[in-house]
C-alpha atoms as a PDB file:
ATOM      1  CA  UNK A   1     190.979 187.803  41.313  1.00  0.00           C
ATOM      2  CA  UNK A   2     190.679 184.321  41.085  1.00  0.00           C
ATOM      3  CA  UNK A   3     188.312 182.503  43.213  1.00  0.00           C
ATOM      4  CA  UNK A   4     189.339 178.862  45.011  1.00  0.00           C
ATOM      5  CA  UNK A   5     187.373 176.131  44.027  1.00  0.00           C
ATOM      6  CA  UNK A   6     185.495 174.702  47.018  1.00  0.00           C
ATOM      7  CA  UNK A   7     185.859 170.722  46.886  1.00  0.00           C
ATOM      8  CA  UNK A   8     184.119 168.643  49.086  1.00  0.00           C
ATOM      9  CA  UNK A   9     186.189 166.441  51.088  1.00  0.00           C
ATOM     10  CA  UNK A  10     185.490 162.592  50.995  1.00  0.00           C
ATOM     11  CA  UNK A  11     184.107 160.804  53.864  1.00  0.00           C
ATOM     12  CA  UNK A  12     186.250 157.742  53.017  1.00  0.00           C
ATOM     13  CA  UNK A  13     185.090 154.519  52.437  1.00  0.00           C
ATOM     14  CA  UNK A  14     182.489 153.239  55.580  1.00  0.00           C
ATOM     15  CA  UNK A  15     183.090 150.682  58.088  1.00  0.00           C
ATOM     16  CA  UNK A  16     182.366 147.057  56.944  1.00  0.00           C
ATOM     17  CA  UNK A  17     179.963 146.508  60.050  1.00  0.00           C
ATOM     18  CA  UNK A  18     180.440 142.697  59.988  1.00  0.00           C
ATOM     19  CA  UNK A  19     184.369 143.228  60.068  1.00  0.00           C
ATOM     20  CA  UNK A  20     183.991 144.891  63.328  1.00  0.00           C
ATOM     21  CA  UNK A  21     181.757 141.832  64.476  1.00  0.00           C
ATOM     22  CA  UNK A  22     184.360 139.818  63.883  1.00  0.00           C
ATOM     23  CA  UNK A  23     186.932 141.947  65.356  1.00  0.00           C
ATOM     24  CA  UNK A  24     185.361 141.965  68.123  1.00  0.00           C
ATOM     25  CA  UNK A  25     184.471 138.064  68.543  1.00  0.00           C
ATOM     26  CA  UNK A  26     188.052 137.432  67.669  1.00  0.00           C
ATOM     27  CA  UNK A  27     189.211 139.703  71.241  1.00  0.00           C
ATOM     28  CA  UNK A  28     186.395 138.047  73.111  1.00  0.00           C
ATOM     29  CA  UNK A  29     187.951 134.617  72.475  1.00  0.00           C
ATOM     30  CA  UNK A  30     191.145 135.539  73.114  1.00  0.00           C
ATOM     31  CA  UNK A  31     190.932 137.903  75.829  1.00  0.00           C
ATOM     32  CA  UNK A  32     188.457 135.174  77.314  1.00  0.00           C
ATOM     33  CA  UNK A  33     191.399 132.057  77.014  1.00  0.00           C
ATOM     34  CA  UNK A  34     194.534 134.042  77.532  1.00  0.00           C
ATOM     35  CA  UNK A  35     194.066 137.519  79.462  1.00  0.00           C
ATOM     36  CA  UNK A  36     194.634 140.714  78.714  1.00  0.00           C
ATOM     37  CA  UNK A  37     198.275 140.712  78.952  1.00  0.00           C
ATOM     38  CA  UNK A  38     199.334 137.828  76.534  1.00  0.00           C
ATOM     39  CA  UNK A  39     196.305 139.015  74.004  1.00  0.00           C
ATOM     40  CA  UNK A  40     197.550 140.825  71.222  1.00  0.00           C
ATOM     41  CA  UNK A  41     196.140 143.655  68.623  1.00  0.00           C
ATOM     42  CA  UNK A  42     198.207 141.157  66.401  1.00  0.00           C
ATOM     43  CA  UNK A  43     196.761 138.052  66.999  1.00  0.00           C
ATOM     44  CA  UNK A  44     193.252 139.400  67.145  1.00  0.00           C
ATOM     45  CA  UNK A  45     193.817 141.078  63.495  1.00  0.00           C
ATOM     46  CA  UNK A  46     194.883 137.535  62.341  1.00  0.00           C
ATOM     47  CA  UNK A  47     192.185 135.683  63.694  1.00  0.00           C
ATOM     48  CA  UNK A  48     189.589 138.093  62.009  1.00  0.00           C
ATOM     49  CA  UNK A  49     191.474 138.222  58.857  1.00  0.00           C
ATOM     50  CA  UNK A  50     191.770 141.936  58.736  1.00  0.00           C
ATOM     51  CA  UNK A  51     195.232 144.338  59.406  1.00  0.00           C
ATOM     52  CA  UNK A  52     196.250 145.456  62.878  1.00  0.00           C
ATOM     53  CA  UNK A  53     196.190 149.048  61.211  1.00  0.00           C
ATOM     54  CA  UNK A  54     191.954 148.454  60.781  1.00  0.00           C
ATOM     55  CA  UNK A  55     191.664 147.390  64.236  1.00  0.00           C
ATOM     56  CA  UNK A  56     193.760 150.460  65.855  1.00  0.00           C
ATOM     57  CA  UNK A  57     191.218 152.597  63.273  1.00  0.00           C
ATOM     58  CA  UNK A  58     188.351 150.988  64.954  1.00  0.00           C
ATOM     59  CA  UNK A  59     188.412 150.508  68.246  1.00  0.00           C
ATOM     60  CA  UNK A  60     191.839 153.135  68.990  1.00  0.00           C
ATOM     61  CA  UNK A  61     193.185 150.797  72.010  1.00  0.00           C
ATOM     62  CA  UNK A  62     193.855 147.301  73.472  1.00  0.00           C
ATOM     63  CA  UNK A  63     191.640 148.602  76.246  1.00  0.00           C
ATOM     64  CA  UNK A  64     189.067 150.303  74.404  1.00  0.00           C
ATOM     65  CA  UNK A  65     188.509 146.626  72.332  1.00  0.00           C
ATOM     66  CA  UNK A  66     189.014 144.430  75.814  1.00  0.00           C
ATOM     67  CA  UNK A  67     185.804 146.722  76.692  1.00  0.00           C
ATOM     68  CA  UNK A  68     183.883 145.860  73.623  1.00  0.00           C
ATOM     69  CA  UNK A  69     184.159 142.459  74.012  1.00  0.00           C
ATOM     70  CA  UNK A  70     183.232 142.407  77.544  1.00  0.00           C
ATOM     71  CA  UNK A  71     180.172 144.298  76.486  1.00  0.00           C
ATOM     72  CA  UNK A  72     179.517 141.816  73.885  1.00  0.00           C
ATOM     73  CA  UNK A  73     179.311 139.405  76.547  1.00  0.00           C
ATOM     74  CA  UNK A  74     177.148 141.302  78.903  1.00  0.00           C
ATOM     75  CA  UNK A  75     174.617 142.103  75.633  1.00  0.00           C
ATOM     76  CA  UNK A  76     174.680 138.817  75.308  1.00  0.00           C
ATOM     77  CA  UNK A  77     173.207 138.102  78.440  1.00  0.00           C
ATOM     78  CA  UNK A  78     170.931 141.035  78.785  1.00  0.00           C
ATOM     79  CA  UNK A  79     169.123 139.395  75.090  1.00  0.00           C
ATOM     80  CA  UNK A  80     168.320 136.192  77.140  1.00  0.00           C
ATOM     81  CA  UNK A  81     166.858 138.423  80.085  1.00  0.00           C
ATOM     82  CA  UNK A  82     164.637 140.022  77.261  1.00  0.00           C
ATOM     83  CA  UNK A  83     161.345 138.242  78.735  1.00  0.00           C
ATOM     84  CA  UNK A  84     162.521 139.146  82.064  1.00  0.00           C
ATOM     85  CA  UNK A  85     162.258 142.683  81.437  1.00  0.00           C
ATOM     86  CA  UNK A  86     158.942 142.841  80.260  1.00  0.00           C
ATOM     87  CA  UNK A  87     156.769 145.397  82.254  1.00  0.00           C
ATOM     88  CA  UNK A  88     153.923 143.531  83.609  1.00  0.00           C
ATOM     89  CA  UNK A  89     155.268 140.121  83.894  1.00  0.00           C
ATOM     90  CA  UNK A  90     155.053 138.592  87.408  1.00  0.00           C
ATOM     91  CA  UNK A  91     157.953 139.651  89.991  1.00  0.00           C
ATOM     92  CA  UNK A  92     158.707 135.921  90.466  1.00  0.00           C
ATOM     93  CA  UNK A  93     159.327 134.785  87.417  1.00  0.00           C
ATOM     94  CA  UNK A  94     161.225 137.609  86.376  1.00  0.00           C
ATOM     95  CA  UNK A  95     163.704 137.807  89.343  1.00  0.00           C
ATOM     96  CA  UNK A  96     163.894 133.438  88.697  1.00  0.00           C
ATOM     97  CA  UNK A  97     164.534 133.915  84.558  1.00  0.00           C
ATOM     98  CA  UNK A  98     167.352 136.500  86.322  1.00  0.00           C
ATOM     99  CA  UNK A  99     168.732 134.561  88.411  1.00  0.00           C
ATOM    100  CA  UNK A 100     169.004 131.583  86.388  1.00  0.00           C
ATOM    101  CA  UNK A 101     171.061 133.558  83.157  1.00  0.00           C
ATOM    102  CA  UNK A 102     172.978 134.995  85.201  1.00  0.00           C
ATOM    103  CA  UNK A 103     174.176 131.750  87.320  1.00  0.00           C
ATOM    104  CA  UNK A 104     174.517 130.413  83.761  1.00  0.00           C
ATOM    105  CA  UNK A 105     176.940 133.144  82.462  1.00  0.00           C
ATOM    106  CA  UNK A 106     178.788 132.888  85.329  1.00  0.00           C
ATOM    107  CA  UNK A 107     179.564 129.543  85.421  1.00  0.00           C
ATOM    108  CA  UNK A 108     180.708 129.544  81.755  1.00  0.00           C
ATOM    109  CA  UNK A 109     184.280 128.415  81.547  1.00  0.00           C
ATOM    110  CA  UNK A 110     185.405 131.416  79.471  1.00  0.00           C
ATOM    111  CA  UNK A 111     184.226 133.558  82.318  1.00  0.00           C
ATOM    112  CA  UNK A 112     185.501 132.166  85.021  1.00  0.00           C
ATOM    113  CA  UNK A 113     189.230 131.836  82.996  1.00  0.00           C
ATOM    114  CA  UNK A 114     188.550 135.513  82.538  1.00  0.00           C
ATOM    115  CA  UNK A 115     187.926 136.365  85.682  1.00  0.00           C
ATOM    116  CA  UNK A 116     191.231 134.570  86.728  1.00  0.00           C
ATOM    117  CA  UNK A 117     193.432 136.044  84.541  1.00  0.00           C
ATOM    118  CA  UNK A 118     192.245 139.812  85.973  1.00  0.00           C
ATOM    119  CA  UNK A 119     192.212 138.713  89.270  1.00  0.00           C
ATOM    120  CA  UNK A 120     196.020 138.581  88.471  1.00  0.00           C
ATOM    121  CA  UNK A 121     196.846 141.337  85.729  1.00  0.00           C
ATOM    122  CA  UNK A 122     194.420 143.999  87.986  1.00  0.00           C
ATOM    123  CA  UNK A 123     197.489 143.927  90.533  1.00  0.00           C
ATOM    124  CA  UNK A 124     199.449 145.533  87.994  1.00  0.00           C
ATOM    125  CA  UNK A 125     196.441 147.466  86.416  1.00  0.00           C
ATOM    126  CA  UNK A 126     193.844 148.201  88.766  1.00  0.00           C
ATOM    127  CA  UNK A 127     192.113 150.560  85.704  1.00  0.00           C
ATOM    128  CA  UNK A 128     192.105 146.775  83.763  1.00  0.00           C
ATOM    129  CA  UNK A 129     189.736 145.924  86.667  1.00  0.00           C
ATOM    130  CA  UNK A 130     187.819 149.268  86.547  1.00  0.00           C
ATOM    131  CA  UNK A 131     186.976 148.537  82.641  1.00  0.00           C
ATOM    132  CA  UNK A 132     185.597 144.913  83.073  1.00  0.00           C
ATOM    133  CA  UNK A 133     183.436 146.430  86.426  1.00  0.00           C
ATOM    134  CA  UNK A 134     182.002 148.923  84.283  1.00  0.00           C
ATOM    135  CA  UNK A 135     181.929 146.798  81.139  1.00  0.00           C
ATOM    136  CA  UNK A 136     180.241 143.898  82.512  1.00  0.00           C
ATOM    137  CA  UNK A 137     179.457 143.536  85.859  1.00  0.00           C
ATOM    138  CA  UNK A 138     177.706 146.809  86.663  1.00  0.00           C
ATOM    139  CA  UNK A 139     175.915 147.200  83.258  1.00  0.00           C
ATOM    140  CA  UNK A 140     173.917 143.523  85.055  1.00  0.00           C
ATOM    141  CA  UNK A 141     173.773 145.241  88.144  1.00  0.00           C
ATOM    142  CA  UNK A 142     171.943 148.259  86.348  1.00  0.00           C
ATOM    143  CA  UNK A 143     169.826 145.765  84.066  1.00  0.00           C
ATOM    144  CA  UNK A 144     168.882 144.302  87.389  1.00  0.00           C
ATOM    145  CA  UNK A 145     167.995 147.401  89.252  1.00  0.00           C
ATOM    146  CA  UNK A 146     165.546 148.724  86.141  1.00  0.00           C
ATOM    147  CA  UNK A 147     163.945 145.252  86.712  1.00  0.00           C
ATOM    148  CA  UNK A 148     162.859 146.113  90.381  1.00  0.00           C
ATOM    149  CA  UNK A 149     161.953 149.597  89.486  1.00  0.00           C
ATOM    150  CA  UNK A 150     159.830 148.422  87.698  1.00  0.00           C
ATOM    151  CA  UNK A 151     158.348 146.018  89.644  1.00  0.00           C
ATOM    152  CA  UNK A 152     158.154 148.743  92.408  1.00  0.00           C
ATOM    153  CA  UNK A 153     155.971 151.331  89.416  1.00  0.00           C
ATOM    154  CA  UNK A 154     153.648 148.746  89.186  1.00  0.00           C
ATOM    155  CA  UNK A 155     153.191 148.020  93.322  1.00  0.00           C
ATOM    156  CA  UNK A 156     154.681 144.850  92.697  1.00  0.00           C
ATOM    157  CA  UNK A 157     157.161 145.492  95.346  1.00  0.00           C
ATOM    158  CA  UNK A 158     157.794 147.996  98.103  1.00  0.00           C
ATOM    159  CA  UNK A 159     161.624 149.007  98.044  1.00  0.00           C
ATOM    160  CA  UNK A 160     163.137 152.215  98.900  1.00  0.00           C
ATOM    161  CA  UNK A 161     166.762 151.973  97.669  1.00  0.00           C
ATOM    162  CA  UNK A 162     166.270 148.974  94.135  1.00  0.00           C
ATOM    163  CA  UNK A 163     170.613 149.635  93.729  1.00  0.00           C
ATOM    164  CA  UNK A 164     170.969 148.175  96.742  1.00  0.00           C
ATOM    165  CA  UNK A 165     168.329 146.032  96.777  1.00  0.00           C
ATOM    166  CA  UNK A 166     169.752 144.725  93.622  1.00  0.00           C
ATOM    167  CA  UNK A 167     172.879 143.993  95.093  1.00  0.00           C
ATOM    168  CA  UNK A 168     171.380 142.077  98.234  1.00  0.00           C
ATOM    169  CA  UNK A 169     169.397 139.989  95.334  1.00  0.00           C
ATOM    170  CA  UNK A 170     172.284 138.968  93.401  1.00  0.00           C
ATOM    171  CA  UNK A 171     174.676 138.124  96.379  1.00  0.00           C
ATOM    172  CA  UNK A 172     171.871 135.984  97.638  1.00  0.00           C
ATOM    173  CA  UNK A 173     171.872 133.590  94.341  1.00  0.00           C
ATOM    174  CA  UNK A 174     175.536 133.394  93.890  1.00  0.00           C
ATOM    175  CA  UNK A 175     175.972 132.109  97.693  1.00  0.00           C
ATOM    176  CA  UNK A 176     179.047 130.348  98.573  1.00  0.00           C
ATOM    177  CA  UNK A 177     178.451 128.366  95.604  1.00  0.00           C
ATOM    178  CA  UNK A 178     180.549 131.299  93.441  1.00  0.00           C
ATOM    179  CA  UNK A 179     183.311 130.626  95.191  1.00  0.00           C
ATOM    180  CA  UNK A 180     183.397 126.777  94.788  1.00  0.00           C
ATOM    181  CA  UNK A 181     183.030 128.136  90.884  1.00  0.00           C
ATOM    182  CA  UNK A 182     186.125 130.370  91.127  1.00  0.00           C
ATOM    183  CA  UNK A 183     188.074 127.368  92.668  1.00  0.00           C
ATOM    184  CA  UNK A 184     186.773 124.824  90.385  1.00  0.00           C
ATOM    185  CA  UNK A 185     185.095 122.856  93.166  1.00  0.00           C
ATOM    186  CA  UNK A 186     181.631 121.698  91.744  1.00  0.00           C
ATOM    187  CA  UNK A 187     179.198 120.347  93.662  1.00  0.00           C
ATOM    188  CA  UNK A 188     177.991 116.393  92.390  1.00  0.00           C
ATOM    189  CA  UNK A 189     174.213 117.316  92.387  1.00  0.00           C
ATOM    190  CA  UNK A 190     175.125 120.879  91.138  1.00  0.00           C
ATOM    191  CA  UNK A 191     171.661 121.626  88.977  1.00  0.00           C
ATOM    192  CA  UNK A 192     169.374 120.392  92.050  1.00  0.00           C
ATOM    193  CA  UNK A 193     171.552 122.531  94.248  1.00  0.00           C
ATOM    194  CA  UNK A 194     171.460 125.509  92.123  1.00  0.00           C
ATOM    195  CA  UNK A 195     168.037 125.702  91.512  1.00  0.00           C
ATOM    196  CA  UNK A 196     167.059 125.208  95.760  1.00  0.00           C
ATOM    197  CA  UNK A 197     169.313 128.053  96.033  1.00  0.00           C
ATOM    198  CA  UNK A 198     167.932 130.387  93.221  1.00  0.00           C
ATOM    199  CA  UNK A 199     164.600 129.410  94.098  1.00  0.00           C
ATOM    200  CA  UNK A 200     164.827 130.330  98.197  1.00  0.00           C
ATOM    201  CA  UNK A 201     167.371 133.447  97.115  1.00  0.00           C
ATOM    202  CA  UNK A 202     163.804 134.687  94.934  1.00  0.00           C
ATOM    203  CA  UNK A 203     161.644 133.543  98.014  1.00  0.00           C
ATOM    204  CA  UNK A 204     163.846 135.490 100.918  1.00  0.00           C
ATOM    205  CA  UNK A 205     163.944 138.235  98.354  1.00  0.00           C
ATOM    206  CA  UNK A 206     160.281 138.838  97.791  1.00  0.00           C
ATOM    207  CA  UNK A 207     159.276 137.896 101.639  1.00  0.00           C
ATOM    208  CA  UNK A 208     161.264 141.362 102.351  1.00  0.00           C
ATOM    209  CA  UNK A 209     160.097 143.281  99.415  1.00  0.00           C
ATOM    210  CA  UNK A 210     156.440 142.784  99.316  1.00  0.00           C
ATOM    211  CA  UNK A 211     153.846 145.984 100.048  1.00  0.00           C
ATOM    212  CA  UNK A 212     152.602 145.271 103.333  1.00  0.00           C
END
C-alpha cells in the first residue's frame, strides 16, 4: 500500500510592509481631497505603484482601507499626545498639550475637506459615517478618557463618569469656533483666540474636577 507523501504547503511570499505604508498614504490623500465616493481602489493602486489585485489582497475592501487611513490619521495624532499621556505629568499641562493637537488636527485642511465630503456621502451611507466615528473620532475620545483616568488613579482629579467627562472637555475647546472651521470663517486674531479659549476650556475643566 502506498503511502502519500505529506508536503508542506507554502506560506507564499510575505507582505512588503512598506508597500502597505504606501498603500495606505496613497488612500489617505485621496480619500482626504476627494471623498469616499470619487476615490478609487484604482487610483490608489496607481499612486502607490502597486496592482489593484495587491491592494484587494491587503486590505479586502474600499471600506476596510478608508478605515486604515483614518486610523493612520488618528495614530498620527495620538504620537504627538505621547508626552501627554505620561502617568505622573501634571493634569494641566496634559489636558493643554490635548487640547492644543487636537485643535491642530482639526483645523487641518485635509480634515475639514474630509469631513465635508462625509457630511454628504453619509446621507447615502450612514455605515460610511459609522467607520470614520469609530476610526477616528472615538479612538481620541478613548485616548482622552485614559488620560483622566489616570489623572483620577493618581488623586489628580475627582470624576465619577471620565467618558463623559471627556466629552464635556473636548466640546468645551472646540467652542463655536469649530463651526466657523467647518464654514471656513476664520477668525483675524485666530492663534490669540484659540489659545484664551483652550486655556479657560482647561481652567473651567479642572475648577469642576478637582478633589475637594
Amino acid at each position: 500500500m502506498s503511502q502519500k507523501k505529506c508536503t508542506k504547503k507554502s506560506a507564499g511570499r510575505p507582505f512588503d510592509q512598506g508597500k502597505t505604508g504606501d498603500i495606505v498614504q496613497a488612500a489617505r490623500e485621496a480619500f482626504f481631497r476627494d471623498g469616499f465616493a470619487l476615490t478609487s481602489i484604482e487610483s490608489i493602486a496607481a499612486a502607490a505603484n502597486v496592482s489593484k489585485v495587491t491592494v484587494y489582497n491587503r486590505f479586502g475592501t474600499k471600506e476596510a482601507l478608508f478605515v486604515a487611513a483614518v486610523e493612520k490619521e488618528c495614530d498620527t495624532m495620538r504620537e504627538g499626545l505621547a508626552g501627554a499621556m505620561e502617568s505622573g505629568g501634571d493634569i494641566r499641562d496634559q489636558l493643554t498639550c490635548f487640547a492644543t493637537n487636537m485643535t491642530r488636527f482639526l483645523e487641518r485642511e485635509e480634515i475639514t475637506r474630509l469631513e465635508a465630503h462625509l457630511a454628504v456621502e453619509a446621507q447615502h451611507n450612514p455605515e460610511l459615517g459609522k467607520l470614520f466615528l469609530d476610526a477616528g473620532p472615538r479612538r481620541l475620545h478613548q485616548a482622552l478618557t485614559q488620560l483622566l483616568d489616570g489623572a483620577v488613579a493618581r488623586g489628580a482629579l475627582a470624576i465619577d463618569d471620565t467618558r463623559q467627562a471627556a466629552e464635556h472637555f473636548a466640546g468645551m475647546v472646540k467652542g463655536l469656533a469649530d463651526m466657523d472651521r467647518r464654514f471656513l470663517q476664520r477668525h483675524p486674531d485666530h492663534e490669540a483666540q484659540t489659545k484664551k479659549r483652550i486655556d479657560g476650556a482647561v481652567d473651567l475643566f479642572l475648577n469642576g474636577s478637582r478633589p475637594r
